[in-house]
C-alpha atoms as a PDB file:
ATOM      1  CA  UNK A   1       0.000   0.000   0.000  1.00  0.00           C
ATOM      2  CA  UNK A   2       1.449   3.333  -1.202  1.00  0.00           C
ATOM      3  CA  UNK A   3       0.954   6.044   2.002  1.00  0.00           C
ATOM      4  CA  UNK A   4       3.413   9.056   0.063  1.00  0.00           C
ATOM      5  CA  UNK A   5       2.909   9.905  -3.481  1.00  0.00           C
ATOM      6  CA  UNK A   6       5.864  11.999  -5.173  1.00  0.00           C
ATOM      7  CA  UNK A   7       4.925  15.316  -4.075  1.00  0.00           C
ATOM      8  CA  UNK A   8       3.717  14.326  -0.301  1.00  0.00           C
ATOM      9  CA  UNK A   9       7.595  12.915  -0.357  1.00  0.00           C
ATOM     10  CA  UNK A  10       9.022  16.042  -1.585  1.00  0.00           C
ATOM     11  CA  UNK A  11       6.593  18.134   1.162  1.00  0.00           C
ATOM     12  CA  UNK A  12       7.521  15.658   3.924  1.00  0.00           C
ATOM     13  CA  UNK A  13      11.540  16.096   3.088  1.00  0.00           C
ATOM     14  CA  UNK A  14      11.282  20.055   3.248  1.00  0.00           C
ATOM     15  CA  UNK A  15       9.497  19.813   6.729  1.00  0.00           C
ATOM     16  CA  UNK A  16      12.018  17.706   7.773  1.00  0.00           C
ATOM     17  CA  UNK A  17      15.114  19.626   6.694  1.00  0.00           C
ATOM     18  CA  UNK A  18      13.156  22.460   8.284  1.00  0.00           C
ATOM     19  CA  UNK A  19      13.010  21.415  11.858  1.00  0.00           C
ATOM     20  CA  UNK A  20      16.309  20.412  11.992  1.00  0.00           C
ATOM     21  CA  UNK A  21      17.571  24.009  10.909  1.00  0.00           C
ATOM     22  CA  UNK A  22      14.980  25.380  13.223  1.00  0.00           C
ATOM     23  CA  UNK A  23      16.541  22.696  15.890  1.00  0.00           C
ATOM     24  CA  UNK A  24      19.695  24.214  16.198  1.00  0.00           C
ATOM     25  CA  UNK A  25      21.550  27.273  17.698  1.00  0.00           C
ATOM     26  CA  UNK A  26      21.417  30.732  15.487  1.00  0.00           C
ATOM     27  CA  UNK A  27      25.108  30.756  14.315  1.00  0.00           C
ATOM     28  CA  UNK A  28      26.891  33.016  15.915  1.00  0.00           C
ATOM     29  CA  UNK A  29      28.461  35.655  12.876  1.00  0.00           C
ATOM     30  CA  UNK A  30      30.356  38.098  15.068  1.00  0.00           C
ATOM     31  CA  UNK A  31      31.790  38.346  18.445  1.00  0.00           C
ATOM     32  CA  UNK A  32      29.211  40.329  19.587  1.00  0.00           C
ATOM     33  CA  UNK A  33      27.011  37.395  19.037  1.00  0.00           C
ATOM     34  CA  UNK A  34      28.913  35.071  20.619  1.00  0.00           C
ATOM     35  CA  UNK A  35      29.884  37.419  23.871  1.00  0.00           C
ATOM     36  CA  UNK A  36      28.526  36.057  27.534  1.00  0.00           C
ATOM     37  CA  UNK A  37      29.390  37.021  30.674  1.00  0.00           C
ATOM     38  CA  UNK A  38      31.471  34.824  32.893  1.00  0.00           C
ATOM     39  CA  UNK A  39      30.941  34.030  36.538  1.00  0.00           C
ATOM     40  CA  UNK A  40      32.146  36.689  38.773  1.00  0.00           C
ATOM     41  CA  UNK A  41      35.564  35.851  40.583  1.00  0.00           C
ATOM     42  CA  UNK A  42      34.558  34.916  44.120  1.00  0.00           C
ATOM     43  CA  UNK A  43      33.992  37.478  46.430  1.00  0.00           C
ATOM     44  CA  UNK A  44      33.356  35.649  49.519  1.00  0.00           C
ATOM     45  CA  UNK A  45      36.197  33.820  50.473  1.00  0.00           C
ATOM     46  CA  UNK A  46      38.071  33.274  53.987  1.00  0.00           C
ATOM     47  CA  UNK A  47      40.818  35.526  52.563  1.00  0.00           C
ATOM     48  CA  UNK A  48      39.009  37.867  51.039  1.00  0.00           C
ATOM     49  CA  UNK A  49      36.515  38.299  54.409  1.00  0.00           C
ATOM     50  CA  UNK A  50      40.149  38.893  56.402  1.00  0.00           C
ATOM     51  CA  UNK A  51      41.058  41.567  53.593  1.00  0.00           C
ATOM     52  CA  UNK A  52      37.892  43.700  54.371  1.00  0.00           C
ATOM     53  CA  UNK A  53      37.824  42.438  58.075  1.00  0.00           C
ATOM     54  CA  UNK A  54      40.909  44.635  58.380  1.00  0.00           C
ATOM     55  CA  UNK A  55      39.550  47.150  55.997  1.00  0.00           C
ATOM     56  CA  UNK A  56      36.100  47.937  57.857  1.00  0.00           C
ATOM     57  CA  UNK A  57      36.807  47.066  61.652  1.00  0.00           C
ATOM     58  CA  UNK A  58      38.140  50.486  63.727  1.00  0.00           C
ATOM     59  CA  UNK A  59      40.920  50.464  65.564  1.00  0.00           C
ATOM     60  CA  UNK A  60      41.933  47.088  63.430  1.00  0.00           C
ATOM     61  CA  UNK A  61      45.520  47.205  62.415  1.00  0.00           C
ATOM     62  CA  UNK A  62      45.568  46.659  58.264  1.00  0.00           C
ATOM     63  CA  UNK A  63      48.106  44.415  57.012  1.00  0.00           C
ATOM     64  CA  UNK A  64      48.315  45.515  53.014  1.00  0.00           C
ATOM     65  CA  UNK A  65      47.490  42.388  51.422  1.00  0.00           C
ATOM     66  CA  UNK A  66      49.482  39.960  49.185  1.00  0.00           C
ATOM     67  CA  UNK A  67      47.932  41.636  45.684  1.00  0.00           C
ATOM     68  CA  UNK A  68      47.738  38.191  44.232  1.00  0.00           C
ATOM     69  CA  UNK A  69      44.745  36.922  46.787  1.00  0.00           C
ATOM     70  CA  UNK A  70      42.389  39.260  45.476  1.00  0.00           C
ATOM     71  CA  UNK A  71      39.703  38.072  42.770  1.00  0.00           C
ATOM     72  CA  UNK A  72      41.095  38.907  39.448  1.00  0.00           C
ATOM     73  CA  UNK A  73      39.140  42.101  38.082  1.00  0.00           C
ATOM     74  CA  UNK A  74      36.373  41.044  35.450  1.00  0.00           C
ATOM     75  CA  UNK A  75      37.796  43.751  33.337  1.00  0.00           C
ATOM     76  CA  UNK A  76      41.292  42.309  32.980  1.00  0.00           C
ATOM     77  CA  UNK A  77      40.475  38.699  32.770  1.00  0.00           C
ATOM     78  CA  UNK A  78      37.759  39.056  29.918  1.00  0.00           C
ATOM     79  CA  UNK A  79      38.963  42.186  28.089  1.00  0.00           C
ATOM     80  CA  UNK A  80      35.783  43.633  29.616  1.00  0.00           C
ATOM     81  CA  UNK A  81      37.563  47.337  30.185  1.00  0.00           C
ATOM     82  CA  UNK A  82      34.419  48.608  31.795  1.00  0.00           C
ATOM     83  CA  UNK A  83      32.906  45.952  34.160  1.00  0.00           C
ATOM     84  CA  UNK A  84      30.171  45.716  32.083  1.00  0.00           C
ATOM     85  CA  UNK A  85      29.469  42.137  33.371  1.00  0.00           C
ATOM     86  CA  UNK A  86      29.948  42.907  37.048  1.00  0.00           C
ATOM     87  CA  UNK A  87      26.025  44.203  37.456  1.00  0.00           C
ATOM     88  CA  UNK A  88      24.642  42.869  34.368  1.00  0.00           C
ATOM     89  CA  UNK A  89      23.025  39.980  36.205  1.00  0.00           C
ATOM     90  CA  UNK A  90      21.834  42.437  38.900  1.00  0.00           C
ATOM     91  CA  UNK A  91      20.800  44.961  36.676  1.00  0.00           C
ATOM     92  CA  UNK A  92      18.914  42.520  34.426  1.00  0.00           C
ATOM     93  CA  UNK A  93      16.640  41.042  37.368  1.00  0.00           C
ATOM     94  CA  UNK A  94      15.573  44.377  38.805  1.00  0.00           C
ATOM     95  CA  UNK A  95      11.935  44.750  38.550  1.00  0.00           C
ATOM     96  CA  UNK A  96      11.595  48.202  40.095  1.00  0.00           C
ATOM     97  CA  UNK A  97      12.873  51.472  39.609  1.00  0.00           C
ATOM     98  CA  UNK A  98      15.969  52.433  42.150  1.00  0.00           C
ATOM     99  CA  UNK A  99      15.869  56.495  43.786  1.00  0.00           C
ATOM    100  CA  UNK A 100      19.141  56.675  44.337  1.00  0.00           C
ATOM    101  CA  UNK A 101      22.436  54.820  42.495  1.00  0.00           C
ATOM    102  CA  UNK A 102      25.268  55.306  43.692  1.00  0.00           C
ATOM    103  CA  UNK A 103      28.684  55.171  40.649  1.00  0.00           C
ATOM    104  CA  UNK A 104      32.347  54.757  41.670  1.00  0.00           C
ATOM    105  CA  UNK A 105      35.184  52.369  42.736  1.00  0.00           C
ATOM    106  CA  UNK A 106      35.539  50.449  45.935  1.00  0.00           C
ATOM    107  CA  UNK A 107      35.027  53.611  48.014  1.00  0.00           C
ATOM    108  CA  UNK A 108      31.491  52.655  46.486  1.00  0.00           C
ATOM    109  CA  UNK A 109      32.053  49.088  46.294  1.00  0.00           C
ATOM    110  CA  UNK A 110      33.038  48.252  50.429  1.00  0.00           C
ATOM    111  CA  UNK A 111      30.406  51.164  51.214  1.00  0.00           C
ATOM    112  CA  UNK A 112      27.844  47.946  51.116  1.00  0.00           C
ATOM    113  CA  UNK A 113      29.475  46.293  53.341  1.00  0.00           C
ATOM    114  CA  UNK A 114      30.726  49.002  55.937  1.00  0.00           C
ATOM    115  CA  UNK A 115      27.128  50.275  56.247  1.00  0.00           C
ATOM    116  CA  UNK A 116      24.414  47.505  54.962  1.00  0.00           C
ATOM    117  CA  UNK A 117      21.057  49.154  56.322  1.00  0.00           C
ATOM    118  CA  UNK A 118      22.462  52.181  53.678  1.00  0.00           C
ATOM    119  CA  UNK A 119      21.332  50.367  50.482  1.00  0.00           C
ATOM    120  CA  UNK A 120      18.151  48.196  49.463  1.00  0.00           C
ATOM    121  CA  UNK A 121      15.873  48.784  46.634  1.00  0.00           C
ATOM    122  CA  UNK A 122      15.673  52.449  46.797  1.00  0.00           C
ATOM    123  CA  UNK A 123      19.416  52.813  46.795  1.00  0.00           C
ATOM    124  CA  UNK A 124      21.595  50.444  44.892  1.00  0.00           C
ATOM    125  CA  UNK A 125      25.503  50.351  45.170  1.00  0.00           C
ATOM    126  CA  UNK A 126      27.179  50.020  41.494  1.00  0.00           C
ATOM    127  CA  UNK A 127      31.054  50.655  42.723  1.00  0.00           C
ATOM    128  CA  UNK A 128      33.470  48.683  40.968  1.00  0.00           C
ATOM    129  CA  UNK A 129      37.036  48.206  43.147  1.00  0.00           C
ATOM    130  CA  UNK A 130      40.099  49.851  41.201  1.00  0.00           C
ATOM    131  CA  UNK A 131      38.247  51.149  38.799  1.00  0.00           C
ATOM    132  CA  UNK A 132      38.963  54.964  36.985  1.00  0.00           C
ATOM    133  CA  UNK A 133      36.312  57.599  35.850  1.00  0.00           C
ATOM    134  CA  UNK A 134      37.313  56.686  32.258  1.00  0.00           C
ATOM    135  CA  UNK A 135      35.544  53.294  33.136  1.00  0.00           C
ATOM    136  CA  UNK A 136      33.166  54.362  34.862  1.00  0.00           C
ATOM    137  CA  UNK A 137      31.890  56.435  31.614  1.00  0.00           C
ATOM    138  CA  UNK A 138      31.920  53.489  30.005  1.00  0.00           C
ATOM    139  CA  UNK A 139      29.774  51.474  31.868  1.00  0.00           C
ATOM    140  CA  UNK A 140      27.323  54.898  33.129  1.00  0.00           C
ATOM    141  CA  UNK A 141      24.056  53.582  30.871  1.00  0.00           C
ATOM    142  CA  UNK A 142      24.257  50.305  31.287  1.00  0.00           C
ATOM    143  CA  UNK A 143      24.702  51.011  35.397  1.00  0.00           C
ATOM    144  CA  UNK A 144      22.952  54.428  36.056  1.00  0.00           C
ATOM    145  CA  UNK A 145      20.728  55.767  33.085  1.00  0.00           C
ATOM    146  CA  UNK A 146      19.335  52.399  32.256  1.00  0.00           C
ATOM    147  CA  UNK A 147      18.043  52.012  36.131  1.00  0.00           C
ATOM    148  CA  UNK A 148      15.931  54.946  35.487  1.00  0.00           C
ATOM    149  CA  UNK A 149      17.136  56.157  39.200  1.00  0.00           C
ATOM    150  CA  UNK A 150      16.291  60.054  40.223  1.00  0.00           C
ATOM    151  CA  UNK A 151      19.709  60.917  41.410  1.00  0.00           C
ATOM    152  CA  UNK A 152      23.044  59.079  40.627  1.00  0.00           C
ATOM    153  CA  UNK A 153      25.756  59.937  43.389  1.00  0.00           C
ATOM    154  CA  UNK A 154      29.199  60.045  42.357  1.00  0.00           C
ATOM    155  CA  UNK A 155      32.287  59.282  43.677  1.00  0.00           C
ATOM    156  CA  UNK A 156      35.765  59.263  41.118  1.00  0.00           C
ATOM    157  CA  UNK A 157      39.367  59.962  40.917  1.00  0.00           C
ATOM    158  CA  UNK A 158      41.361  57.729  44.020  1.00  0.00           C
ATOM    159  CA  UNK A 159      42.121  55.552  40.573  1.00  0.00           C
ATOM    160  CA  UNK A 160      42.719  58.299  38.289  1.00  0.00           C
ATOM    161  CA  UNK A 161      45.517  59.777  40.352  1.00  0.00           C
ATOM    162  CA  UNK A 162      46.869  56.002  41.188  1.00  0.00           C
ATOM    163  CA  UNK A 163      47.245  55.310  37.580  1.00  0.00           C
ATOM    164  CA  UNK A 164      45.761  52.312  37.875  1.00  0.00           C
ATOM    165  CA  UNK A 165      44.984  52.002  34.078  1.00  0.00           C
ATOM    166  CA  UNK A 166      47.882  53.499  33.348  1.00  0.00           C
ATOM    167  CA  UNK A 167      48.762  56.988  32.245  1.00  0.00           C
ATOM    168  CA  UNK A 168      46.320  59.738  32.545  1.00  0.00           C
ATOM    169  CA  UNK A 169      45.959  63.502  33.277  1.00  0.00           C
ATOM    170  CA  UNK A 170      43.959  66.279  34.915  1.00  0.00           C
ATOM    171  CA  UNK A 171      42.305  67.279  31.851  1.00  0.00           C
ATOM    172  CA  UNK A 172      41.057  63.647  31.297  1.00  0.00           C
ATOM    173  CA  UNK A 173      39.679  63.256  34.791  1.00  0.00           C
ATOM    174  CA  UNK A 174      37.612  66.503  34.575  1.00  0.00           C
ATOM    175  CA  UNK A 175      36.596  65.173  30.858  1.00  0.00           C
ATOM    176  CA  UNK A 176      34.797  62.091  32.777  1.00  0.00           C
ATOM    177  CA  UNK A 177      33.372  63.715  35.164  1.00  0.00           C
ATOM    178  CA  UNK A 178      31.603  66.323  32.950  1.00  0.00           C
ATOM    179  CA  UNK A 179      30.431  63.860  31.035  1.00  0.00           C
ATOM    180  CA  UNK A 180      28.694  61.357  33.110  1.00  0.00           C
ATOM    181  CA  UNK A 181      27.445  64.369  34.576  1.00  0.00           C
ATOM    182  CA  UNK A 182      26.491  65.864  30.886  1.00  0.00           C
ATOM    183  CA  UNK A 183      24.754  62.022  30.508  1.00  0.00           C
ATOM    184  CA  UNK A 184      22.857  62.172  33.495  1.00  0.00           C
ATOM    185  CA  UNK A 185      21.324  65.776  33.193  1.00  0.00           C
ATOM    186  CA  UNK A 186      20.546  64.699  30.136  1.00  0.00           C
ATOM    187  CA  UNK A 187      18.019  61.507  30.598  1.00  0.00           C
ATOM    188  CA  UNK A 188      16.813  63.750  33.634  1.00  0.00           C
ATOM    189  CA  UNK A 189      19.125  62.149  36.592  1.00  0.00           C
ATOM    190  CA  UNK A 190      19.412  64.935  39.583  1.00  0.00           C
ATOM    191  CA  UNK A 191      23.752  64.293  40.170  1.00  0.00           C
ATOM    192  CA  UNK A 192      25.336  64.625  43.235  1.00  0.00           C
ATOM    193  CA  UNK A 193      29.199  65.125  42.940  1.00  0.00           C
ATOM    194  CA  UNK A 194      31.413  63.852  45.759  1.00  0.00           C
ATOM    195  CA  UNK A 195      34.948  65.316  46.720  1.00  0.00           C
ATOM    196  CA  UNK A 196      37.736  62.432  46.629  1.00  0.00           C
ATOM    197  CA  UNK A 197      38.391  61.516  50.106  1.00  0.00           C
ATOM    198  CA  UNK A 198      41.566  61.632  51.773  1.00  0.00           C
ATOM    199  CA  UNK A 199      45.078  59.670  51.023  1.00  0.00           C
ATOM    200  CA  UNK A 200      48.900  60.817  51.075  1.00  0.00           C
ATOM    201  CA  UNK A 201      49.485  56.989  49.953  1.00  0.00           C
ATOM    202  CA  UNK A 202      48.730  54.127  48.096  1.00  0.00           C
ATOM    203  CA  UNK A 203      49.402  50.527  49.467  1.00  0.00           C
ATOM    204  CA  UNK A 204      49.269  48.965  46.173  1.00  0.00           C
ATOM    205  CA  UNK A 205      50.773  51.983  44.153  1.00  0.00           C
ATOM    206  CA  UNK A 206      53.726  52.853  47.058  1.00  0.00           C
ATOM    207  CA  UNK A 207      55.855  55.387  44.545  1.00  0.00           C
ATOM    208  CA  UNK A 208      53.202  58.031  44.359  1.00  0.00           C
ATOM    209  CA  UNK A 209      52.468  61.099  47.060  1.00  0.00           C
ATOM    210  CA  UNK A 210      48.805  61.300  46.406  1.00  0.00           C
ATOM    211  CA  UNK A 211      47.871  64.929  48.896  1.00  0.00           C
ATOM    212  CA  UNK A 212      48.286  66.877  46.512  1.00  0.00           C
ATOM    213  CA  UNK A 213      46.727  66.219  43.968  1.00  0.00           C
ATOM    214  CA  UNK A 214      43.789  64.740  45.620  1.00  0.00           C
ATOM    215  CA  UNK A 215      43.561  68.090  47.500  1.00  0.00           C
ATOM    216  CA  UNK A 216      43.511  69.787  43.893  1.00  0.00           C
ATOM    217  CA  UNK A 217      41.256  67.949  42.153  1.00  0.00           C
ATOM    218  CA  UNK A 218      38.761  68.413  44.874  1.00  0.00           C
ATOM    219  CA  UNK A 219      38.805  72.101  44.743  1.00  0.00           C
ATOM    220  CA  UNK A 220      38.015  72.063  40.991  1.00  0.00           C
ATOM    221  CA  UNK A 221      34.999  69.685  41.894  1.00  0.00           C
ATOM    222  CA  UNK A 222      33.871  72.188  44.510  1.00  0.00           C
ATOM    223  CA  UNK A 223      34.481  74.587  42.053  1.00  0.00           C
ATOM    224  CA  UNK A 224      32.661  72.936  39.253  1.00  0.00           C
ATOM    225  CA  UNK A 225      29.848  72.096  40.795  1.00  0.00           C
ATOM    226  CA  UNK A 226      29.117  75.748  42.059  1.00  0.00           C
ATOM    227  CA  UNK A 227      29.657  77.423  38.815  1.00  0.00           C
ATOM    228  CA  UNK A 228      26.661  74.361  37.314  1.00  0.00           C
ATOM    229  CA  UNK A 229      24.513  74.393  40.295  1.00  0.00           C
ATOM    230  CA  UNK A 230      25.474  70.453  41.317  1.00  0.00           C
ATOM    231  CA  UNK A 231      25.160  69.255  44.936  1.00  0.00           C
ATOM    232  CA  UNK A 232      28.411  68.604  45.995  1.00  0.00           C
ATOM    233  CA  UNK A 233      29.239  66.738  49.164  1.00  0.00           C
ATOM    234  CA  UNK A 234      32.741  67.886  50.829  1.00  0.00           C
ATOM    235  CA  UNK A 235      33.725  64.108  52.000  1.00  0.00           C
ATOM    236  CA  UNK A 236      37.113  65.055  52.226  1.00  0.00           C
ATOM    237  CA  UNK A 237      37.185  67.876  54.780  1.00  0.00           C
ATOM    238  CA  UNK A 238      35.383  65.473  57.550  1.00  0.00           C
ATOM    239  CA  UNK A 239      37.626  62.531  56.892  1.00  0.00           C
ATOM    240  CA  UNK A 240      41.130  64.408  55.693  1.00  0.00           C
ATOM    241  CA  UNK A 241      43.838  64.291  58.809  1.00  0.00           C
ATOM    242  CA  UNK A 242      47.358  65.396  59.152  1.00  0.00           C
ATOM    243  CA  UNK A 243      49.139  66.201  55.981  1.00  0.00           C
ATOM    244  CA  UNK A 244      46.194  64.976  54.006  1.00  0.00           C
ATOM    245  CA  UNK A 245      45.977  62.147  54.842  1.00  0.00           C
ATOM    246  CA  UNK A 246      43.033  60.057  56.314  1.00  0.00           C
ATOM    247  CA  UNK A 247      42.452  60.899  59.490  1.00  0.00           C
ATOM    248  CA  UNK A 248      43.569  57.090  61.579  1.00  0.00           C
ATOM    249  CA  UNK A 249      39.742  57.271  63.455  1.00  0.00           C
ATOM    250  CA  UNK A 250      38.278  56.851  59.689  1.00  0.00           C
ATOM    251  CA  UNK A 251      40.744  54.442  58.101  1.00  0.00           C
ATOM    252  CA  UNK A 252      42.785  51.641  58.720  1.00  0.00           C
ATOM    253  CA  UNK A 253      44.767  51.149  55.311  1.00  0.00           C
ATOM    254  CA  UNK A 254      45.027  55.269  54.965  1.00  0.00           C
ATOM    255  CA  UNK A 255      42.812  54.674  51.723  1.00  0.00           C
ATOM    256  CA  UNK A 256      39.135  52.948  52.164  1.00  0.00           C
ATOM    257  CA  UNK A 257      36.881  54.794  54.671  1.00  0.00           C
ATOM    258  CA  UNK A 258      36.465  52.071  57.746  1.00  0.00           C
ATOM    259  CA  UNK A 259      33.026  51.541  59.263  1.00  0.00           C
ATOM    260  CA  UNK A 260      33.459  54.507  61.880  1.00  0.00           C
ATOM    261  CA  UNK A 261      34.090  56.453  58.286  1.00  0.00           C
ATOM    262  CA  UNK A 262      31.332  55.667  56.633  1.00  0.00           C
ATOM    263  CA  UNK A 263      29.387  56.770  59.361  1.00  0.00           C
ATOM    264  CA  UNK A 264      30.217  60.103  58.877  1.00  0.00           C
ATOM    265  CA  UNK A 265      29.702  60.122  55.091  1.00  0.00           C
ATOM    266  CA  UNK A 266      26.489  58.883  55.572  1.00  0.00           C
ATOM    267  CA  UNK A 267      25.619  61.710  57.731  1.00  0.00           C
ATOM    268  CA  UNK A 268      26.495  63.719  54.949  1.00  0.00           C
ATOM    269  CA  UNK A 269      24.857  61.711  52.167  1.00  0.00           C
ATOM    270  CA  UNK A 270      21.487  60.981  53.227  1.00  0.00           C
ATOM    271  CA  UNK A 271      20.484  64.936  53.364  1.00  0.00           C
ATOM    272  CA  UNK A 272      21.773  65.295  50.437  1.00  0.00           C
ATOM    273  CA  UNK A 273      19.865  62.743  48.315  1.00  0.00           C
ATOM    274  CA  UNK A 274      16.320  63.532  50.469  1.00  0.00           C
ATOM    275  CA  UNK A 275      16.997  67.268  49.898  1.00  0.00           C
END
């Protein structure tokens, strides 16, 4: 008994070759097809909890850390210069609109952790450790104007003048900052500018005398800010000691703000982002 005459065949084949090209993967034509995110390095780790044990605790004595125990930065390990990945999962599952976002480097970053009850879904921390203001342009839609967040609170430069992507100037610094502040204003997110705070050194940059120019670049932030009509938060006059340099009550590693520090930012911040 015949079932198929010529043509059924002929129909049947094409349906057939059809679900097997439907069956497999798009192919992937470019790199930007084929780009994923990897896993984050761990940040949870006995040595890592020591590290910001000895970051966060007052009056703990901070031991600079062997450089190699820290989580590899996304950004080096991928090519991913910005951190792009680093939030992307976060960023991606957030089913409400944030008030408050708060862009920088691990100033940002360990603020989470030296003051928990500071961030939840109104406020979100997007600091990236080490990073620069050029890479924090780089990743300010996908972290700040894509949230759709009222005000975006800013905190750059401790990287900048630390070279820690290599060479860089003044004029490069105040470039970034003018325009993540130029991309904010401009998708309608109210900024708030923050001073650098406080460091005459740099465990894991030793050569450099950072006072200075920390000291500098803060006035033309106060300055800036004035002459655009930006809320600008003076962080470094309530932390900055002797010399410039951190006063000892508000850091252990002369660098990172310690619990007791962020304290007194938060004092500072919180009026500013309700005014």
């Amino acid at each position: 008994m015949k079932f198929f005459g010529r043509s059924s065949r002929v129909v049947l084949a094409i349906t057939l070759a059809l679900a097997a090209t439907l069956g497999r993967a798009a192919p992937q034509d470019s790199a930007m097809d084929a780009a994923t995110c990897p896993g984050s390095p761990p940040r949870d780790t006995p040595a890592l909890r020591s590290i910001m044990q000895s970051i966060m605790s007052p009056g703990t004595t901070f031991q600079p850390p062997d450089l190699g125990m820290l989580p590899t930065q996304i950004d080096k390990r991928t090519g991913d210069y910005p951190g792009l990945c680093r939030y992307a999962a976060e960023n991606s599952g957030l089913h409400h609109t944030p008030r408050v976002v708060f862009m920088g480097d691990s100033i940002t970053e360990n603020w989470i952790a030296g003051d928990p009850t500071m961030f939840g879904d109104e406020i979100l921390d997007r600091g990236i450790s080490a990073q620069t203001s050029g890479q924090m342009v780089a990743r300010f839609y996908a972290d700040v104007i894509a949230l759709q967040p009222r005000v975006v609170h800013i905190i750059a430069g401790t990287n900048d003048v630390a070279g820690n992507m290599g060479p860089t100037n003044e004029q490069t610094y105040k470039n970034n900052i003018m325009t993540m502040v130029d991309l904010a204003e401009r998708h309608g997110i109210t900024v708030i500018l923050a001073s650098i705070p406080p460091a005459d050194h740099f465990w894991w940059a030793p050569s450099w005398k950072p006072a200075s120019k920390i000291r500098e670049l803060n006035q033309w932030l106060q300055s800036y800010t004035r002459e655009n009509h930006i809320t600008f938060i003076d962080y470094y006059s309530v932390l900055v000691g002797a010399g410039g340099a951190i006063d000892i009550r508000y850091s252990n590693d002369g660098v990172h703000p310690n619990a007791a520090g962020y304290s007194v930012m938060r004092k500072l911040a919180m009026p500013a982002i309700n005014k």
